[in-house]
PDB file of N, CA and C in Angstrom:
ATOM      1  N   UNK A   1      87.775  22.502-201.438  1.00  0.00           N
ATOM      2  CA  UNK A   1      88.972  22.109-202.155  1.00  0.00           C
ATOM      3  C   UNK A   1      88.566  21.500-203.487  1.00  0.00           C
ATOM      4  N   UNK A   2      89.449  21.624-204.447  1.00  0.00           N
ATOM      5  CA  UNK A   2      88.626  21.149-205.725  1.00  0.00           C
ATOM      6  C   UNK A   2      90.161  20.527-205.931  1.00  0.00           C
ATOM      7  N   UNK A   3      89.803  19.053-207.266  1.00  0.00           N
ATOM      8  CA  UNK A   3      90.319  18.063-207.335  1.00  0.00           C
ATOM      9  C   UNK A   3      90.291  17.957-209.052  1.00  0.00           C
ATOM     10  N   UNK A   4      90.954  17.543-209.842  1.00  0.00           N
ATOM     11  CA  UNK A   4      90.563  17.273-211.713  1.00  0.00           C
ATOM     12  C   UNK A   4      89.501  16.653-211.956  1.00  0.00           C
ATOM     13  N   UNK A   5      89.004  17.441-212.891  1.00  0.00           N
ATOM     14  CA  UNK A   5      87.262  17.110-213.081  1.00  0.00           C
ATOM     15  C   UNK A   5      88.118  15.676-214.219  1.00  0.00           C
ATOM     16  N   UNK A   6      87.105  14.813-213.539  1.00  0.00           N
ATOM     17  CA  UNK A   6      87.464  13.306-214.273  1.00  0.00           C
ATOM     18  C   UNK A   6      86.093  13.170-215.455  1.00  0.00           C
ATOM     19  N   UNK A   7      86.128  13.182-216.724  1.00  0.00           N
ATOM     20  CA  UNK A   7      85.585  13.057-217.359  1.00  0.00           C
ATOM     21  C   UNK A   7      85.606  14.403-218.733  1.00  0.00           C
ATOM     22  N   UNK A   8      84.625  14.515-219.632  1.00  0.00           N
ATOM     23  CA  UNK A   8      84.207  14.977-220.695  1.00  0.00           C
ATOM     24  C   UNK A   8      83.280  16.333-219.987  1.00  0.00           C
ATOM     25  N   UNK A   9      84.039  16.992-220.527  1.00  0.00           N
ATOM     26  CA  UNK A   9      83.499  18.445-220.778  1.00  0.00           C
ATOM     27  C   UNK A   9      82.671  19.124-221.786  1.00  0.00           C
ATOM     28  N   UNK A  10      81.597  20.229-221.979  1.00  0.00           N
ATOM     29  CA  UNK A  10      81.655  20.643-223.073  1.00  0.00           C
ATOM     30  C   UNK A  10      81.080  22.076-223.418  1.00  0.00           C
ATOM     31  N   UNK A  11      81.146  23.393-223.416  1.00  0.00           N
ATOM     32  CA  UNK A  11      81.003  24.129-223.613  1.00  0.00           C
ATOM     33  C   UNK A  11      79.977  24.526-224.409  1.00  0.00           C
ATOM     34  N   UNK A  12      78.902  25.302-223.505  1.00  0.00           N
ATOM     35  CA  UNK A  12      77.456  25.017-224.075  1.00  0.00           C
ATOM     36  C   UNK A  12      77.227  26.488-223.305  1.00  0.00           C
ATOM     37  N   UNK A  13      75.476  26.786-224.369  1.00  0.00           N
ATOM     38  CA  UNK A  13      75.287  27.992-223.465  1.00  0.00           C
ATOM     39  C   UNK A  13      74.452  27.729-222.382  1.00  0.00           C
ATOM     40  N   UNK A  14      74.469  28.951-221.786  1.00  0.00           N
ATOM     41  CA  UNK A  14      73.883  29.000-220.086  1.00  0.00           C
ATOM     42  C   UNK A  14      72.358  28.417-219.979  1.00  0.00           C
ATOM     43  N   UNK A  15      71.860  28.822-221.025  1.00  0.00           N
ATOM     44  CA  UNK A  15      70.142  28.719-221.795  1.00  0.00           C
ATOM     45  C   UNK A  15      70.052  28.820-223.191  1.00  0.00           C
ATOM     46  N   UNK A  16      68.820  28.168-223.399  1.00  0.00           N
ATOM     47  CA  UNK A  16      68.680  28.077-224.703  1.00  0.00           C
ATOM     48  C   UNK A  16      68.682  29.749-225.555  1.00  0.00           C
ATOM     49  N   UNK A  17      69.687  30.360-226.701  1.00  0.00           N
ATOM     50  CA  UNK A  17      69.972  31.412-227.162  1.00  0.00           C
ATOM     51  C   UNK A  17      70.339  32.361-226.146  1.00  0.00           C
ATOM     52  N   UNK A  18      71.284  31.842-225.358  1.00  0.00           N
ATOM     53  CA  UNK A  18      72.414  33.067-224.462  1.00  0.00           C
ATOM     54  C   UNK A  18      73.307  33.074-225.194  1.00  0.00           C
ATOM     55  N   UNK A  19      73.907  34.345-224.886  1.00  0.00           N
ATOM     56  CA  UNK A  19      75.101  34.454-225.386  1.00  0.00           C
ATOM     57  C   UNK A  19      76.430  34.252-224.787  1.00  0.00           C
ATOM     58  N   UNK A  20      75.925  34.003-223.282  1.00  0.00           N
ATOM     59  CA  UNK A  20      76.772  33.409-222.379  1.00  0.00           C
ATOM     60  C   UNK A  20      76.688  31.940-222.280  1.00  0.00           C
ATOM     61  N   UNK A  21      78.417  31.802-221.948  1.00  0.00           N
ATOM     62  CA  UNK A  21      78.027  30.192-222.411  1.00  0.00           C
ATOM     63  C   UNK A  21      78.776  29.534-220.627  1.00  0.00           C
ATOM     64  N   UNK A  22      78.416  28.472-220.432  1.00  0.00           N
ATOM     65  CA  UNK A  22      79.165  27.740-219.265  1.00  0.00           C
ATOM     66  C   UNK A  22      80.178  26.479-219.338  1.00  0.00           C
ATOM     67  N   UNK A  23      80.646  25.717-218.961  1.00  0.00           N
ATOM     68  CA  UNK A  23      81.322  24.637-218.861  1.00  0.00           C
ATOM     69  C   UNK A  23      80.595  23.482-218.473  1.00  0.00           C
ATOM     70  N   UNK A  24      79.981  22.474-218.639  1.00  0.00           N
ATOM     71  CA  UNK A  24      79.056  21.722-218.585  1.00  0.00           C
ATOM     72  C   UNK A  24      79.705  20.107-218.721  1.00  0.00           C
ATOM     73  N   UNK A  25      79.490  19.392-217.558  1.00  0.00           N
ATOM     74  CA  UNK A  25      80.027  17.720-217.957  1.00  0.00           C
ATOM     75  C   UNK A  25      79.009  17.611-219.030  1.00  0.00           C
ATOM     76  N   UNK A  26      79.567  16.556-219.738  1.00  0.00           N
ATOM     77  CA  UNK A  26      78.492  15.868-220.938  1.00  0.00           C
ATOM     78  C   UNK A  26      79.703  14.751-221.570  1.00  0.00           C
ATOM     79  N   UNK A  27      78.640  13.620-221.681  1.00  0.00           N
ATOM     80  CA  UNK A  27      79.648  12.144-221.702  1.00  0.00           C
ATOM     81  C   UNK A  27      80.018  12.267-223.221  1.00  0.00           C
ATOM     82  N   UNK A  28      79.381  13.447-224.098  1.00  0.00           N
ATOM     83  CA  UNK A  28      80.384  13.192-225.209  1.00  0.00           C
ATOM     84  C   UNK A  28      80.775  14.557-225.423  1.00  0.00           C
ATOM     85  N   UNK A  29      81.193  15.219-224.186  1.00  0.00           N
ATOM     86  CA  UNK A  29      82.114  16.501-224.855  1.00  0.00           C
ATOM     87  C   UNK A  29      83.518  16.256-225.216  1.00  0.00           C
ATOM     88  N   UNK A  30      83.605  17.392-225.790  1.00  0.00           N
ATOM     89  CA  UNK A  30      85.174  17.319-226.411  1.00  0.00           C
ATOM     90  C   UNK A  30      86.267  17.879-225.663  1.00  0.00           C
ATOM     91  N   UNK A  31      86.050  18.119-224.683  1.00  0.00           N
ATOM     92  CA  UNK A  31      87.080  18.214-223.515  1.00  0.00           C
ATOM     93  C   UNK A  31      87.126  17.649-222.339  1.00  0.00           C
ATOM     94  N   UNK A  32      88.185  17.667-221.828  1.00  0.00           N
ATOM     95  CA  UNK A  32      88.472  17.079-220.563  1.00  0.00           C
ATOM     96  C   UNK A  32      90.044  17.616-219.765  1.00  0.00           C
ATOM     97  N   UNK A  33      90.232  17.284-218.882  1.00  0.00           N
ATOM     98  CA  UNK A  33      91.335  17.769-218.055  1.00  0.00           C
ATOM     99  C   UNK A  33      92.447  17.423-218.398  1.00  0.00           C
ATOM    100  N   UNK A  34      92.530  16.317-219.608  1.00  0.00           N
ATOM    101  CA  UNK A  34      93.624  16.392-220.317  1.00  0.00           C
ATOM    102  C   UNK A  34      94.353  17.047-221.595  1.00  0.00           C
ATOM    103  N   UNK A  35      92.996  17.975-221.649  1.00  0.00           N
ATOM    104  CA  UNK A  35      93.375  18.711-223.114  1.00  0.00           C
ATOM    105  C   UNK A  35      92.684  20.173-222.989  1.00  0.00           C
ATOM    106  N   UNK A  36      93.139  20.749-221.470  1.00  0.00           N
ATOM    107  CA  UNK A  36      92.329  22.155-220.999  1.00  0.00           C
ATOM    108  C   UNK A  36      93.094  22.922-222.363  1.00  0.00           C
ATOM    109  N   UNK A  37      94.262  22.891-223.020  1.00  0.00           N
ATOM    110  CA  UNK A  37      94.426  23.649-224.329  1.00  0.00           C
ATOM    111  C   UNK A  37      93.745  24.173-225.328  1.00  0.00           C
ATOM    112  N   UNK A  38      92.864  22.799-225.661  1.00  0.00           N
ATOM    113  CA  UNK A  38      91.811  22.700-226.462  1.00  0.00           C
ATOM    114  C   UNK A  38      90.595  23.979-226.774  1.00  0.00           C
ATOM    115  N   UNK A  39      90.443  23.744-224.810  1.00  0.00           N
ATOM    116  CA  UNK A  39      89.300  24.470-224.481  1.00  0.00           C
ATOM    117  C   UNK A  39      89.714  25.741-224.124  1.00  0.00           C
ATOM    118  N   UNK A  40      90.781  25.887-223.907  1.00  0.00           N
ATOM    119  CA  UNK A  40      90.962  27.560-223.650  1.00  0.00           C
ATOM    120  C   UNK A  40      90.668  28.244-224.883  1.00  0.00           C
ATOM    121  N   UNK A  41      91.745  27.763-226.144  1.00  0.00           N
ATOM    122  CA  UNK A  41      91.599  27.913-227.856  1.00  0.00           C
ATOM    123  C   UNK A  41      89.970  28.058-227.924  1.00  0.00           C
ATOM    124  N   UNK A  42      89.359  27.124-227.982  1.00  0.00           N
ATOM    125  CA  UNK A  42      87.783  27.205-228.668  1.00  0.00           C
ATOM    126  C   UNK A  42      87.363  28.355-227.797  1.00  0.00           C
ATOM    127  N   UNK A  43      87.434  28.772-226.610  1.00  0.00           N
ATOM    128  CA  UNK A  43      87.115  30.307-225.696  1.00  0.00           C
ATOM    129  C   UNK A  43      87.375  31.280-226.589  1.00  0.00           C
ATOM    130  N   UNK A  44      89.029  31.395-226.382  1.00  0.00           N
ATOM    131  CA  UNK A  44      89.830  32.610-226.892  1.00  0.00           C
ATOM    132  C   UNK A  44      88.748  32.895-228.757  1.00  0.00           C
ATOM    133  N   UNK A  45      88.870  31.586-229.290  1.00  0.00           N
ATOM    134  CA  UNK A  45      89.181  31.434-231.235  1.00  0.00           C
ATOM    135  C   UNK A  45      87.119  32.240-231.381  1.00  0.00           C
ATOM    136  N   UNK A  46      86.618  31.034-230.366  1.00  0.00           N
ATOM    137  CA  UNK A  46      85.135  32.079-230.665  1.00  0.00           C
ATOM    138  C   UNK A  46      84.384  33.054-230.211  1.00  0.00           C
ATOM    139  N   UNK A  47      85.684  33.830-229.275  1.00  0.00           N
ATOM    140  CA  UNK A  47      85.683  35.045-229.297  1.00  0.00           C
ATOM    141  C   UNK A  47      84.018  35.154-227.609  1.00  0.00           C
ATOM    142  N   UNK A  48      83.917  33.169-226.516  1.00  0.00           N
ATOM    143  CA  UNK A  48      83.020  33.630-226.401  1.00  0.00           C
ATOM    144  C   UNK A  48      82.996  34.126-224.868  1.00  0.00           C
ATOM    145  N   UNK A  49      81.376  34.630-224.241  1.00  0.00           N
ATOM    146  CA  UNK A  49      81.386  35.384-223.102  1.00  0.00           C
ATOM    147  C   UNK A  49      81.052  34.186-221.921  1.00  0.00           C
ATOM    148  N   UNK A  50      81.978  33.991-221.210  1.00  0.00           N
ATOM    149  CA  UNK A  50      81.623  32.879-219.961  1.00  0.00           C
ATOM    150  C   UNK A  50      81.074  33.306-219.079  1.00  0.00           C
ATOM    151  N   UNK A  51      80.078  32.497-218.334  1.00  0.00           N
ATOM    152  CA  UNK A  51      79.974  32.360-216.598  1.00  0.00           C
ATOM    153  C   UNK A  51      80.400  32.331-216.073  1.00  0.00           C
ATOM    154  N   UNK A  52      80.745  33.595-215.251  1.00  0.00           N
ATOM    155  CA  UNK A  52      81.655  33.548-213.909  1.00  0.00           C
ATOM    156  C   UNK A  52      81.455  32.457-212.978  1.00  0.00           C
ATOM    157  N   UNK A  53      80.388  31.298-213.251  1.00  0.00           N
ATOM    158  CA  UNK A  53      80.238  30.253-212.448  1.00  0.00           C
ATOM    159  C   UNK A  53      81.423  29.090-213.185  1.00  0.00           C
ATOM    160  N   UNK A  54      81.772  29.127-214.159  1.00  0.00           N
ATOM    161  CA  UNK A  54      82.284  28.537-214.648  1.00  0.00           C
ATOM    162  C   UNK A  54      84.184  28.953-214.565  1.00  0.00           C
ATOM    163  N   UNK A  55      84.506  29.878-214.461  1.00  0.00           N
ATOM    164  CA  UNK A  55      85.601  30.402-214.203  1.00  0.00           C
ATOM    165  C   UNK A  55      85.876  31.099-212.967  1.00  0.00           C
ATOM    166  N   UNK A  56      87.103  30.243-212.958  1.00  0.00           N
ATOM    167  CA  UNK A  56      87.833  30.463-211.291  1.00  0.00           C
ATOM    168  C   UNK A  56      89.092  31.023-211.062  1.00  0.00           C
ATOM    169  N   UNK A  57      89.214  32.359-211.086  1.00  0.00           N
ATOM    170  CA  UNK A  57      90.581  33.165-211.048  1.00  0.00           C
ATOM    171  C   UNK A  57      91.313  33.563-209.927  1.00  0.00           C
ATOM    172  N   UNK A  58      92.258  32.216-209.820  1.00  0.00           N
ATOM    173  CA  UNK A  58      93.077  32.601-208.371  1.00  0.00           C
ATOM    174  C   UNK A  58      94.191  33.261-208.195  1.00  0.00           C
ATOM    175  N   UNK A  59      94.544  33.648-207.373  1.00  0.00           N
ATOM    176  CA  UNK A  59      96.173  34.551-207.355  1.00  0.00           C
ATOM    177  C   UNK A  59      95.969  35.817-208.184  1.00  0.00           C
ATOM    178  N   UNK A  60      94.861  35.949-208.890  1.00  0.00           N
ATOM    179  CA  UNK A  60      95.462  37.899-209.495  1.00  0.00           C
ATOM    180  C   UNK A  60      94.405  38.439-208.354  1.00  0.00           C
ATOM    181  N   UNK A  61      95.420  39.929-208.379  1.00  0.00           N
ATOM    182  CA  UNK A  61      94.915  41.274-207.745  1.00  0.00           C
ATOM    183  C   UNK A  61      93.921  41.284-207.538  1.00  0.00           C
ATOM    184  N   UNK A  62      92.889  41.820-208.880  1.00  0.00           N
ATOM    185  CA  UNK A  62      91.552  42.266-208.937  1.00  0.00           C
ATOM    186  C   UNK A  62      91.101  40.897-208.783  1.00  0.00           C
ATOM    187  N   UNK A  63      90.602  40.226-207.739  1.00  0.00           N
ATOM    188  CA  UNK A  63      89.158  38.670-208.254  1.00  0.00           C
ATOM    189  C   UNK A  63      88.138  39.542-208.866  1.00  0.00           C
ATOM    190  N   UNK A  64      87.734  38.466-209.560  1.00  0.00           N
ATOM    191  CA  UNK A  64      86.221  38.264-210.457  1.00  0.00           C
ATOM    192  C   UNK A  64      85.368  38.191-209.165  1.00  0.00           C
ATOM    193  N   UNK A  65      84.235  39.610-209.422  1.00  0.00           N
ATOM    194  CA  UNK A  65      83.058  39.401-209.225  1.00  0.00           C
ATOM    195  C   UNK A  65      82.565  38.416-208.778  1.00  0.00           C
ATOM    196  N   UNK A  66      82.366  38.090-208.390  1.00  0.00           N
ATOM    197  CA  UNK A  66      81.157  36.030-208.063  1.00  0.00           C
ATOM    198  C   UNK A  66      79.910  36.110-209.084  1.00  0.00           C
ATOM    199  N   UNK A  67      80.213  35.286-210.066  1.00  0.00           N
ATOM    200  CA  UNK A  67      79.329  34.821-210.390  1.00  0.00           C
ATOM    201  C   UNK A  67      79.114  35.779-212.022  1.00  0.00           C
ATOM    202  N   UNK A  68      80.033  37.072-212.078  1.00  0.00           N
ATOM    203  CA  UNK A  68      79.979  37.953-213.174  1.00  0.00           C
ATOM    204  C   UNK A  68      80.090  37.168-214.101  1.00  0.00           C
ATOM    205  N   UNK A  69      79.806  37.436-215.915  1.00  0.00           N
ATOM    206  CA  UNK A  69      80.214  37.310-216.581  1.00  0.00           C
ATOM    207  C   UNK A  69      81.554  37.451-216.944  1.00  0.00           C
ATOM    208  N   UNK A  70      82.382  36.310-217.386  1.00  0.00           N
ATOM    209  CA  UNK A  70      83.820  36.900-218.076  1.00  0.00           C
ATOM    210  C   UNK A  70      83.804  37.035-219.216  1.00  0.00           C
ATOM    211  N   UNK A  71      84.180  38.261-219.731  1.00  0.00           N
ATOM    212  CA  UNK A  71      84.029  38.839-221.403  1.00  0.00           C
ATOM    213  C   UNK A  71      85.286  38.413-222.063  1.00  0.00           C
ATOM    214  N   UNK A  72      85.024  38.178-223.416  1.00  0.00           N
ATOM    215  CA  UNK A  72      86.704  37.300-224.012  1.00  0.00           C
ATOM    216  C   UNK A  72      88.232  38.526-223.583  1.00  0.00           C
ATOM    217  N   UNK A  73      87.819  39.343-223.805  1.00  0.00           N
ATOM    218  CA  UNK A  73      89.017  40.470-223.351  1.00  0.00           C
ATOM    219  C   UNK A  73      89.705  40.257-222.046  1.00  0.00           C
ATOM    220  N   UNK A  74      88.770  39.869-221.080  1.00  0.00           N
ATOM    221  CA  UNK A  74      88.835  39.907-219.625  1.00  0.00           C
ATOM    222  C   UNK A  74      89.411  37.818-219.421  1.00  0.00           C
ATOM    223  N   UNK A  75      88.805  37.385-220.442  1.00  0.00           N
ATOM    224  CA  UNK A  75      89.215  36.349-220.572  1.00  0.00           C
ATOM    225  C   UNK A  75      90.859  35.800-220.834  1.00  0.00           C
ATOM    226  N   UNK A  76      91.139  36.523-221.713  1.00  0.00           N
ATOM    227  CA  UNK A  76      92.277  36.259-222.848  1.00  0.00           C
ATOM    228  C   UNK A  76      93.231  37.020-221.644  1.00  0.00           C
ATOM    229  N   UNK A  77      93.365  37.884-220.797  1.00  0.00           N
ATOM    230  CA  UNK A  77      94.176  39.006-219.750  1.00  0.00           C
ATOM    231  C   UNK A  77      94.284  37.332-218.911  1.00  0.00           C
ATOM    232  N   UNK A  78      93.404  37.141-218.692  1.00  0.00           N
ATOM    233  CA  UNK A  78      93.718  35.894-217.510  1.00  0.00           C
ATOM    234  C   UNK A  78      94.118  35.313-217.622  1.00  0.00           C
ATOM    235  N   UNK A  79      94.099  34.878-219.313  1.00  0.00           N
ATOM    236  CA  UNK A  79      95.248  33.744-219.572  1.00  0.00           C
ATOM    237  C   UNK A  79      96.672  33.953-219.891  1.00  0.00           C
ATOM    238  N   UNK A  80      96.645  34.919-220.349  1.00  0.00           N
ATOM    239  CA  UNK A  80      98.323  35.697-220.759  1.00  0.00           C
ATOM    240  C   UNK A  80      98.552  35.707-219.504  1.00  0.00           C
ATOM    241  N   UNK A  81      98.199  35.991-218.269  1.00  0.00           N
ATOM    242  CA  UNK A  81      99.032  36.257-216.943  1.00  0.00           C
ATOM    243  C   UNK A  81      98.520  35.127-216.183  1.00  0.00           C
ATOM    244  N   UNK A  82      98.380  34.227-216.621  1.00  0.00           N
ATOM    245  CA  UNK A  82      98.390  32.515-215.999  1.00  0.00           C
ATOM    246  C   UNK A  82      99.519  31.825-216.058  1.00  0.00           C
ATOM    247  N   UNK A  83      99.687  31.409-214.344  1.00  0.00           N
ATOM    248  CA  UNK A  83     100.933  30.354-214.702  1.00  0.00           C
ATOM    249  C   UNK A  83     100.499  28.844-214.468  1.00  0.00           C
ATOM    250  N   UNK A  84      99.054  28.533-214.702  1.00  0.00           N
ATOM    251  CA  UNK A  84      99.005  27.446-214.289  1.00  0.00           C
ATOM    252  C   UNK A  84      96.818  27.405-214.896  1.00  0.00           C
ATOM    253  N   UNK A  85      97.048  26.679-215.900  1.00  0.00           N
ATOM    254  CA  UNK A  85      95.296  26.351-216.083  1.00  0.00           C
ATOM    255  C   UNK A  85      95.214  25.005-216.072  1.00  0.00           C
ATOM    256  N   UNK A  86      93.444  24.670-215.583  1.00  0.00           N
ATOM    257  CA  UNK A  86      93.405  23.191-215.023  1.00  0.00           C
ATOM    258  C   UNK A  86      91.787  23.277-214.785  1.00  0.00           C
ATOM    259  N   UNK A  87      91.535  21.871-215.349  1.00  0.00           N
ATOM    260  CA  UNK A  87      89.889  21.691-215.081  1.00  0.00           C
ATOM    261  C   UNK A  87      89.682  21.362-213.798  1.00  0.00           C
ATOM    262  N   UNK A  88      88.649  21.670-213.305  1.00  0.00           N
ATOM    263  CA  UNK A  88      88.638  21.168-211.974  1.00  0.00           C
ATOM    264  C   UNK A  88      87.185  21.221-211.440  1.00  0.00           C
ATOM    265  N   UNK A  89      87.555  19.872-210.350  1.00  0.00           N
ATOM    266  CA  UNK A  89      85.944  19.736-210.057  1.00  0.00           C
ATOM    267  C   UNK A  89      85.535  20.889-208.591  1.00  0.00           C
ATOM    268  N   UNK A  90      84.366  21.463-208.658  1.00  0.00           N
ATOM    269  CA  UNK A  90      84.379  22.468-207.502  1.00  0.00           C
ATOM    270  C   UNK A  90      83.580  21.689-206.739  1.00  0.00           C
ATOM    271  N   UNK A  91      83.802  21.562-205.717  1.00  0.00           N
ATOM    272  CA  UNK A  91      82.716  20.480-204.693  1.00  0.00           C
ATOM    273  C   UNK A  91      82.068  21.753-203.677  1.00  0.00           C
ATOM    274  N   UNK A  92      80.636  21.498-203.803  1.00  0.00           N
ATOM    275  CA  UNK A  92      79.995  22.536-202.625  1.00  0.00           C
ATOM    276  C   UNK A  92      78.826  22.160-202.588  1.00  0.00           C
ATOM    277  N   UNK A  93      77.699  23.416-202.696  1.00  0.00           N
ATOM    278  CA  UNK A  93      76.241  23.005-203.062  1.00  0.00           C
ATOM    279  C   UNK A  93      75.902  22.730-204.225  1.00  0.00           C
ATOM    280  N   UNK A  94      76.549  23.531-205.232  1.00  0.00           N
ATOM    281  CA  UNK A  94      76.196  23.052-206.412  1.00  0.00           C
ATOM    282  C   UNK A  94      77.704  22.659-207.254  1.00  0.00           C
ATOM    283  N   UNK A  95      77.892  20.806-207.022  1.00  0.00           N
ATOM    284  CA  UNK A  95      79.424  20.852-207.736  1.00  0.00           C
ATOM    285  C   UNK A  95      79.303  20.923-209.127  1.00  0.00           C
ATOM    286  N   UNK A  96      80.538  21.334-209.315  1.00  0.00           N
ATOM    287  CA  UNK A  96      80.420  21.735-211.141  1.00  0.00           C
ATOM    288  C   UNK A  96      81.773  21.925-211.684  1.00  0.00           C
ATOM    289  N   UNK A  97      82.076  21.616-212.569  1.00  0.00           N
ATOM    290  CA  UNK A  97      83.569  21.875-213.461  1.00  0.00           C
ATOM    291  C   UNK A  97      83.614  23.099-213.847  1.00  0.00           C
ATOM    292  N   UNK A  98      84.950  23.626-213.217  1.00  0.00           N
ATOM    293  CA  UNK A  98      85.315  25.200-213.647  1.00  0.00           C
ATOM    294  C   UNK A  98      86.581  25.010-213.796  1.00  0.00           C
ATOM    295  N   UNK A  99      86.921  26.164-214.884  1.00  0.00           N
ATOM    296  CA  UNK A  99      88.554  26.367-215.291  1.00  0.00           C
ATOM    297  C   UNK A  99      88.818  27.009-214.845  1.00  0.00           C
ATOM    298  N   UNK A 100      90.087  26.696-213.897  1.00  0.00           N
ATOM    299  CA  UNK A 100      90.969  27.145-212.872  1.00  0.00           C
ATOM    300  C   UNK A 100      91.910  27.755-214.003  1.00  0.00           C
ATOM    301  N   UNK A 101      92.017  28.775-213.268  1.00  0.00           N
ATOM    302  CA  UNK A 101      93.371  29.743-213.836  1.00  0.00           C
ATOM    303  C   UNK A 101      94.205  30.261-213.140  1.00  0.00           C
ATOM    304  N   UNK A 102      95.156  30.098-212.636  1.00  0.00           N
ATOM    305  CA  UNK A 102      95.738  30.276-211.040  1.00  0.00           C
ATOM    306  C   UNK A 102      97.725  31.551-211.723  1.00  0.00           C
ATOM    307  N   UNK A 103      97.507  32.634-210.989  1.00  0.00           N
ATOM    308  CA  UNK A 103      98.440  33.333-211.476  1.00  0.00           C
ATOM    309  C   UNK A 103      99.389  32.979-210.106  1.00  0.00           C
ATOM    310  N   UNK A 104     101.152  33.224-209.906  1.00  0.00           N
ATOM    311  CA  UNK A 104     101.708  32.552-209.355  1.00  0.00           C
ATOM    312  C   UNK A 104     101.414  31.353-208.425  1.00  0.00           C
ATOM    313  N   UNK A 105     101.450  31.290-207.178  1.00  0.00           N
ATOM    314  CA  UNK A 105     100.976  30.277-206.068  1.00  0.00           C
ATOM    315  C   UNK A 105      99.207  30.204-205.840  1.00  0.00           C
ATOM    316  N   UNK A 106      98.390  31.060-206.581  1.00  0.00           N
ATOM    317  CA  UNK A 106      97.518  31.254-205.734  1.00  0.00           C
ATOM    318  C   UNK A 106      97.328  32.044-205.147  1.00  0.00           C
ATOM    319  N   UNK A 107      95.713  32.116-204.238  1.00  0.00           N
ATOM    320  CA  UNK A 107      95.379  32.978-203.034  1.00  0.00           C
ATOM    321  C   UNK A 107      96.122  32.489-202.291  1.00  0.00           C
ATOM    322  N   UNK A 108      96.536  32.895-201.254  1.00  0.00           N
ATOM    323  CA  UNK A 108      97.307  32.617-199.992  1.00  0.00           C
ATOM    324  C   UNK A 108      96.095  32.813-198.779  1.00  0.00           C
ATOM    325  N   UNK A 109      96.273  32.218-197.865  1.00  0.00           N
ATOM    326  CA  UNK A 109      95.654  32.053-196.726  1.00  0.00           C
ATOM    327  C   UNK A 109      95.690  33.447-196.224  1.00  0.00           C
ATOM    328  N   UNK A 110      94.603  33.489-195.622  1.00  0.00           N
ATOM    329  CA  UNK A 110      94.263  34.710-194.518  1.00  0.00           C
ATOM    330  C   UNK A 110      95.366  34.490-193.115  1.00  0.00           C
ATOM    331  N   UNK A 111      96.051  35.730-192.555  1.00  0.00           N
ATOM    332  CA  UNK A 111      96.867  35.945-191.839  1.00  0.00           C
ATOM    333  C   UNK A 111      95.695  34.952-190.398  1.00  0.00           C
ATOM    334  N   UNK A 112      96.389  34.493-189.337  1.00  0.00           N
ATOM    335  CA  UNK A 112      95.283  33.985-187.953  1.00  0.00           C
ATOM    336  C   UNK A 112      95.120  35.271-187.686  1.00  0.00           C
ATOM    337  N   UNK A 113      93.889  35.713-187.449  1.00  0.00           N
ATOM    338  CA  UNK A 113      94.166  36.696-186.414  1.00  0.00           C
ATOM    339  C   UNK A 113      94.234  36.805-185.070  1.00  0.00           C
ATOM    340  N   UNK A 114      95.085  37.374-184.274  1.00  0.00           N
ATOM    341  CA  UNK A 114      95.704  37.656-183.098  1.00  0.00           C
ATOM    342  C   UNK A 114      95.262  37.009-182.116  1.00  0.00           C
ATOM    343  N   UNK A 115      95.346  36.566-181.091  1.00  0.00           N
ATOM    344  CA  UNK A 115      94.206  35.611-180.205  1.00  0.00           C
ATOM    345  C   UNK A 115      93.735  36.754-178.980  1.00  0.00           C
ATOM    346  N   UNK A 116      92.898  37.029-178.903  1.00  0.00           N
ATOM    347  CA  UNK A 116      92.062  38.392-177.635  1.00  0.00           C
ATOM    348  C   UNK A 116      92.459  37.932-176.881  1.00  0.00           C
ATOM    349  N   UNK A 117      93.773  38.819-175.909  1.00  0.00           N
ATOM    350  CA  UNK A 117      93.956  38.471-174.415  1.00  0.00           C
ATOM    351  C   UNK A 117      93.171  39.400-173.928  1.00  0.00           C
ATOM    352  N   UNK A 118      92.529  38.453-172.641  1.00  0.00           N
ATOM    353  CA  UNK A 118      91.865  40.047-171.800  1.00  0.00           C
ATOM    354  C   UNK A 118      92.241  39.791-170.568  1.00  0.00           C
ATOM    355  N   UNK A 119      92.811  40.593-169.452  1.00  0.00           N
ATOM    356  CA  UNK A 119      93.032  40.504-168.060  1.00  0.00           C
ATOM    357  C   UNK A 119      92.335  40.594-167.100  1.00  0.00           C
TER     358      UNK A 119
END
């Protein structure tokens, strides 16, 4: 379950001269969960290529790959058909701030499946 990443964000690359870049805490970035606007703009405006570790696309059709690159094209589609963006902290093995982009409700839960009667 992930919760609002509390703090400063900042958009950096993956390694030194990638062209892929990630979402990264840092105590003097220029974003945070109160101004995910900001940071979508500086995505979209410099045109750049994210870490699919860094972006989290819930509720559309096609999911992202795990872990693919998101290209600004593929980027900018996610946000035009977003009803809902939000920083957020991902808690697991490796926690980390990713921008949630969530198209209507979300994924929805997996149906239970059936309980095996046997006689």
């Amino acid at each position: 379950m992930a919760k609002f990443f509390e703090g400063q964000v900042a958009i950096v690359p993956v390694k030194v001269g990638a062209s892929v870049f990630k979402i990264a805490g840092k105590a003097d970035g220029k974003h945070s969960a109160t101004n995910v606007s900001t940071m979508v703009d500086a995505i979209k405006t410099n045109k750049l290529t994210m870490s699919g570790w860094s972006i989290w696309a819930d509720g559309f059709e096609k999911p992202l790959a795990a872990g693919a690159d998101v290209t600004p094209a593929m980027f900018t589609k996610l946000v035009k058909e977003a009803d809902m963006i939000e920083l957020v902290l991902v808690r697991g093995k490796f926690p980390q701030p990713k921008l949630k982009i969530t198209k209507g409700s979300g994924s929805r839960p997996a149906a239970a499946a059936a309980p095996k009667v046997e006689y």
